[in-house]
N, C-alpha and C. Protein backbone atom coordinates (compact mmCIF):
# COMPACT_ATOMS: atom_id res chain seq x y z
N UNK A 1 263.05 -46.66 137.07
CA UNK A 1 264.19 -45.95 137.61
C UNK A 1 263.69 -44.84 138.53
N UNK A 2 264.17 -44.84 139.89
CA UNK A 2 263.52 -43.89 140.67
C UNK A 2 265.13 -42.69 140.97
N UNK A 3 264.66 -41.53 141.50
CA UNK A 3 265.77 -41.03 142.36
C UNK A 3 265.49 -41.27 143.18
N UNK A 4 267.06 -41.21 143.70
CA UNK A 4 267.25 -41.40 145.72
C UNK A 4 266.86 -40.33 146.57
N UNK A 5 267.48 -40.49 147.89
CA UNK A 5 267.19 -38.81 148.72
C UNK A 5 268.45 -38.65 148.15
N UNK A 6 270.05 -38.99 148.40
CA UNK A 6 271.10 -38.33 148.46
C UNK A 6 271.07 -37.72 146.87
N UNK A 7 270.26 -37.64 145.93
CA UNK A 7 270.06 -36.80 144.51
C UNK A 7 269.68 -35.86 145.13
N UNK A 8 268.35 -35.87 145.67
CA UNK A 8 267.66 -34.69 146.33
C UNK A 8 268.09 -34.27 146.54
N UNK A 9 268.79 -34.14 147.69
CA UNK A 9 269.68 -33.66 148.97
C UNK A 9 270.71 -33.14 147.99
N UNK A 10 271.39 -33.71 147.43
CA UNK A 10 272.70 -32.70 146.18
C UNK A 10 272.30 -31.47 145.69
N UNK A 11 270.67 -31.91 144.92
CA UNK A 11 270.08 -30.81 144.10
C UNK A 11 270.00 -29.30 144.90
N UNK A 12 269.41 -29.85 146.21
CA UNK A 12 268.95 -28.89 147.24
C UNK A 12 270.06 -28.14 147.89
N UNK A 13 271.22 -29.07 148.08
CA UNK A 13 272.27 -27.79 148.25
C UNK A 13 273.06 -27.22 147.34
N UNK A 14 272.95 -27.81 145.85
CA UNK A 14 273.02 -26.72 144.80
C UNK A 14 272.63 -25.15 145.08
N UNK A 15 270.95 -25.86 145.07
CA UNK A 15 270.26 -24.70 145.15
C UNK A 15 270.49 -23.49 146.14
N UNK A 16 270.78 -24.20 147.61
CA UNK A 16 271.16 -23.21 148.75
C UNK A 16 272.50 -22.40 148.43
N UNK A 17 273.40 -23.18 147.74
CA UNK A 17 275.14 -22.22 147.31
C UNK A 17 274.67 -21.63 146.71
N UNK A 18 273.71 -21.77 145.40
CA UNK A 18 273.29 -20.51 144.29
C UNK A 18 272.69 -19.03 144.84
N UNK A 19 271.55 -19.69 145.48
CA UNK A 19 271.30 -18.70 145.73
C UNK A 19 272.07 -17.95 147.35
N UNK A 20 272.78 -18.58 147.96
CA UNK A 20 273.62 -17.78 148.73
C UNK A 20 274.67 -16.43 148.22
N UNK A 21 275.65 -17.51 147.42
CA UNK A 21 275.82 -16.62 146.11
C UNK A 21 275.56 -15.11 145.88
N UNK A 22 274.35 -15.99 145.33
CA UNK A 22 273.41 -14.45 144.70
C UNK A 22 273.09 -13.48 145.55
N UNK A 23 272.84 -13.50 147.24
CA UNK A 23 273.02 -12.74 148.04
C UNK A 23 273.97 -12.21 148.53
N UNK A 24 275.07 -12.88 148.86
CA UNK A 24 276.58 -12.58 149.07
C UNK A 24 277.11 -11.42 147.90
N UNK A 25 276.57 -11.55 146.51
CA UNK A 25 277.44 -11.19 145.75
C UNK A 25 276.78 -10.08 144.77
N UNK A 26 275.61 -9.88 145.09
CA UNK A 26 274.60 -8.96 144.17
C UNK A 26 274.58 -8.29 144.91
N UNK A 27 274.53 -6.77 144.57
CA UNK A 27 273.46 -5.87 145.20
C UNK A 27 272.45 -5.10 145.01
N UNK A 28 272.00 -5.79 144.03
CA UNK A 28 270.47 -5.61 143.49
C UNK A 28 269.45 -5.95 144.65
N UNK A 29 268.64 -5.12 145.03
CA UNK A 29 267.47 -5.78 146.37
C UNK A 29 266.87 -6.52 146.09
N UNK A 30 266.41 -6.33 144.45
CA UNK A 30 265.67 -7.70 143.50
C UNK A 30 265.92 -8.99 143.58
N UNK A 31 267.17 -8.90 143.48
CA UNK A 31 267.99 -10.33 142.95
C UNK A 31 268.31 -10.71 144.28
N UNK A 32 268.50 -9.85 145.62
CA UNK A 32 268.49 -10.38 146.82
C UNK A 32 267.34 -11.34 146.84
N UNK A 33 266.04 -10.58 147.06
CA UNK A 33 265.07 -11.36 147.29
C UNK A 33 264.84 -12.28 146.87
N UNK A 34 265.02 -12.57 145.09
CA UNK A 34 265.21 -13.89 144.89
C UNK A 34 265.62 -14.71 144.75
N UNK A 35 267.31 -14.90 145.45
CA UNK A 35 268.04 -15.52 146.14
C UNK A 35 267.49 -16.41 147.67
N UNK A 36 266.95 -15.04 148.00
CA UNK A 36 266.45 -15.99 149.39
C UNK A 36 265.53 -17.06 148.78
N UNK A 37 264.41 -16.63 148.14
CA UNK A 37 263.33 -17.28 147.84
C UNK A 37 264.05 -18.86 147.54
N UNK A 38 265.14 -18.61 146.23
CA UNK A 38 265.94 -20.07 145.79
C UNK A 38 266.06 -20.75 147.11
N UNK A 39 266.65 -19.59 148.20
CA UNK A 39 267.28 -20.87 149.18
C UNK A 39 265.75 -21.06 150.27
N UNK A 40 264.39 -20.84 150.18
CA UNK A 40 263.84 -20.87 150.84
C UNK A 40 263.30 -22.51 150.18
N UNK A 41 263.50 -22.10 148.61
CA UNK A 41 263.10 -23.51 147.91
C UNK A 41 263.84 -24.97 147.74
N UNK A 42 265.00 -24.36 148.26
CA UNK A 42 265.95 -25.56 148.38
C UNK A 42 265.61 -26.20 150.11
N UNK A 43 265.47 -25.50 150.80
CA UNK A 43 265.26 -26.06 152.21
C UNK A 43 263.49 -26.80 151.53
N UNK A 44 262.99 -26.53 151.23
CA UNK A 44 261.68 -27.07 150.58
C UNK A 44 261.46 -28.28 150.05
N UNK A 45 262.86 -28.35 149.05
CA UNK A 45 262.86 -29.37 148.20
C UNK A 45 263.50 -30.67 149.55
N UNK A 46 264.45 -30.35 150.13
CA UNK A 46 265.02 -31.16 151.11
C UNK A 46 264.15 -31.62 152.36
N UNK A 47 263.12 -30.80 152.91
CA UNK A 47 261.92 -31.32 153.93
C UNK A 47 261.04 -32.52 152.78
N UNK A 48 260.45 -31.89 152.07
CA UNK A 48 259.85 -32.56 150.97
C UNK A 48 260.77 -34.00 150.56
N UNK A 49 261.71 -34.39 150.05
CA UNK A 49 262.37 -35.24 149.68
C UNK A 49 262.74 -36.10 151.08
N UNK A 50 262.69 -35.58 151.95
CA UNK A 50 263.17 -36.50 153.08
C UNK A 50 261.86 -37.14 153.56
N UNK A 51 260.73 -36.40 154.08
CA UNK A 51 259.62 -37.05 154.07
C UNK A 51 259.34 -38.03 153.23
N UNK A 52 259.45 -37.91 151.81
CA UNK A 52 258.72 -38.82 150.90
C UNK A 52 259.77 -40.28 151.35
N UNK A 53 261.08 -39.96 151.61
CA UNK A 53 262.01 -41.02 151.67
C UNK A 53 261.54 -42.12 152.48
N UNK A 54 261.18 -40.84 154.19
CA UNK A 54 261.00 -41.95 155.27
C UNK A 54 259.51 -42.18 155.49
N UNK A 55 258.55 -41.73 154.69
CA UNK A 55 257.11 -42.22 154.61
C UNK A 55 256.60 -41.16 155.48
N UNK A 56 256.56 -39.88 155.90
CA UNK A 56 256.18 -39.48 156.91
C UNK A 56 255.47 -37.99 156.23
N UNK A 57 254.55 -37.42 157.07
CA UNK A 57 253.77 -35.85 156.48
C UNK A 57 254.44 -34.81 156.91
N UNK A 58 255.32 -35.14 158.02
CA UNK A 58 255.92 -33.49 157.91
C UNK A 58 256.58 -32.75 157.55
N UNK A 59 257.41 -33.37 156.97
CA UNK A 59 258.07 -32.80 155.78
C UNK A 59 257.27 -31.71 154.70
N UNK A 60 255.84 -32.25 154.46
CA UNK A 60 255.21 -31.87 153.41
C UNK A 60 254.73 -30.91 154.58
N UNK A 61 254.15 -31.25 155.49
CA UNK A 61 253.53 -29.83 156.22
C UNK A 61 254.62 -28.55 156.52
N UNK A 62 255.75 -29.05 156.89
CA UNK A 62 257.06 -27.83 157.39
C UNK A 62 257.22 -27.33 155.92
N UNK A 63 256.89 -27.68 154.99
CA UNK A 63 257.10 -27.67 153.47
C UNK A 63 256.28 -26.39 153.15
N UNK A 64 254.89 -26.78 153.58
CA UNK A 64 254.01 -25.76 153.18
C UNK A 64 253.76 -24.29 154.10
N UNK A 65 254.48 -25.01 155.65
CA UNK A 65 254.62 -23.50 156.29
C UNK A 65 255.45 -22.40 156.11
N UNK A 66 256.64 -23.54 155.25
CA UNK A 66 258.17 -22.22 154.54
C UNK A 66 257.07 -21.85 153.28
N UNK A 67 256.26 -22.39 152.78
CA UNK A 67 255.93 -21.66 151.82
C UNK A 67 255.27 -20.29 151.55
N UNK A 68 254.23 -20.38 152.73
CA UNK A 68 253.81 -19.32 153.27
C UNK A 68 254.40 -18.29 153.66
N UNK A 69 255.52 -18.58 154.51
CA UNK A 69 256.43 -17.74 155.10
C UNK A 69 257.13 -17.32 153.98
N UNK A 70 257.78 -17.79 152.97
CA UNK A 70 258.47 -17.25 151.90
C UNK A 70 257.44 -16.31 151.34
N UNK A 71 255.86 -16.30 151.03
CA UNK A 71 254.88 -15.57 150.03
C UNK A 71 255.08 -14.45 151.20
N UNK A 72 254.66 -14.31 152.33
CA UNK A 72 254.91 -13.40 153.46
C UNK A 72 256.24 -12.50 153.45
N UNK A 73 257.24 -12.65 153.00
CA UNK A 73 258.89 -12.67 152.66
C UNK A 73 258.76 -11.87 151.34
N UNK A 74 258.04 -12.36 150.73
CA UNK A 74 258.19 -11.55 149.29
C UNK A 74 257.46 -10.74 149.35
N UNK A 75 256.24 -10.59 149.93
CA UNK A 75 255.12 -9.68 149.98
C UNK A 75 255.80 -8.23 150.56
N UNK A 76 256.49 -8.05 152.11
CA UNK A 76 256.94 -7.11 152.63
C UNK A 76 258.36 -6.85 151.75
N UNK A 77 259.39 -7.54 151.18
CA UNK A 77 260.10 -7.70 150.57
C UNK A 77 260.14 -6.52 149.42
N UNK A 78 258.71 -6.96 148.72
CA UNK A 78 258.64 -6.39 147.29
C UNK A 78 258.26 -5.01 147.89
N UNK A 79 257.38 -5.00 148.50
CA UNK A 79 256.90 -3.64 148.86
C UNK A 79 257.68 -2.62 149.41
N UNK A 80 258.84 -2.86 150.05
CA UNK A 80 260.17 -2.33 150.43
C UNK A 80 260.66 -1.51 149.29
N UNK A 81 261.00 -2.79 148.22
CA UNK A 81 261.55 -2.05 147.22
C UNK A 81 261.09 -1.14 146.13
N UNK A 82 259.72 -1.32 146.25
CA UNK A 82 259.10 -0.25 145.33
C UNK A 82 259.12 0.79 145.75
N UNK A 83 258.71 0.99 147.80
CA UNK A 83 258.80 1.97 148.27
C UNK A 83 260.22 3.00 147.87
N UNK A 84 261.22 2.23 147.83
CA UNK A 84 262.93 2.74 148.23
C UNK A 84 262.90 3.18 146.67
N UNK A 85 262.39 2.69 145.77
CA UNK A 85 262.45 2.44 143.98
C UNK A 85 261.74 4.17 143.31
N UNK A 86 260.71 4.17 144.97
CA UNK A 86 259.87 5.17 143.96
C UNK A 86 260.55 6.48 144.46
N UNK A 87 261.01 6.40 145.81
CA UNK A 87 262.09 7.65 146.37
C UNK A 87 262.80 8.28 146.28
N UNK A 88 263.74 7.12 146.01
CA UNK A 88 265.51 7.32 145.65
C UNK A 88 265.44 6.92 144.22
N UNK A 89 265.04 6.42 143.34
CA UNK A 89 264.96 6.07 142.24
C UNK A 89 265.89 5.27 142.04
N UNK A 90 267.35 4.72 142.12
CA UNK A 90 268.44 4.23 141.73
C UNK A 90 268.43 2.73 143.10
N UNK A 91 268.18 1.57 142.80
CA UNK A 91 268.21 0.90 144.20
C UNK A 91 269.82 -0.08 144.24
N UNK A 92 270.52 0.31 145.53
CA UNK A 92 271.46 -0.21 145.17
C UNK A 92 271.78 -0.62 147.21
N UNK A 93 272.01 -1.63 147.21
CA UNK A 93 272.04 -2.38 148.61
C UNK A 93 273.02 -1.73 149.37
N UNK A 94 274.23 -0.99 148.65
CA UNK A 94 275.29 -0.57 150.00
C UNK A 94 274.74 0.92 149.83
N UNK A 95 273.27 1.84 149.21
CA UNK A 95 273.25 2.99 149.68
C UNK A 95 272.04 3.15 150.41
N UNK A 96 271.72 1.98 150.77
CA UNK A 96 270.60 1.80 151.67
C UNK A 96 270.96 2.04 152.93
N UNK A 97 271.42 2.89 153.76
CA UNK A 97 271.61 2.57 154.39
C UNK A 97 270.93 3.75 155.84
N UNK A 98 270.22 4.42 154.73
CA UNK A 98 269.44 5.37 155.36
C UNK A 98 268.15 5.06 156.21
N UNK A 99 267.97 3.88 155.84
CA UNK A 99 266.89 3.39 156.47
C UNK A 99 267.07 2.58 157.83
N UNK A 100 267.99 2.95 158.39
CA UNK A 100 269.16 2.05 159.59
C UNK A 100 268.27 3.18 160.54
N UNK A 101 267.81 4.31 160.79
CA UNK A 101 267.36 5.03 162.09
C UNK A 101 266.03 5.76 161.69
């Protein structure tokens, strides 16, 4: 018994509403970030699953350049918020807004 792509492809835009969601609707900077990350992994899972479908590597290579780019994403990401965490002490997304100038 194998899965199909159109499983894949379901799972993966699960994943993209969830974690859209979770950005739309949190305002934790935390839970932002790892929202994106979900939807960086759902575009992941869908390059990945489509390649394997139609026999082809780039999928797996565009696969591994979001991956990077997501570790890159979290890296400046996290460091943001520790910065804002160790300042203001309280981190909350609509009083951020000091950092606009």
């Amino acid at each position: 018994m194998t899965v199909g792509l159109p499983l894949y492809l379901a799972l993966s835009t699960i994943l993209l509403v969830i974690g859209a969601l979770g950005l739309l609707l949190r305002r934790d900077p935390l839970v932002m970030v790892m929202s994106i990350e979900i939807m960086w992994n759902a575009a992941n899972l869908a390059l990945v699953a489509t390649a394997r479908h139609y026999g082809q590597m780039g999928g797996q290579v565009f696969a591994f350049l979001v991956i990077t780019l997501a570790a890159a994403d979290v890296a400046i990401g996290l460091g943001l918020i520790v910065l804002v965490a160790r300042q203001r002490g309280r981190l909350d997304a609509d009083r951020l807004n000091w950092l606009k100038g």
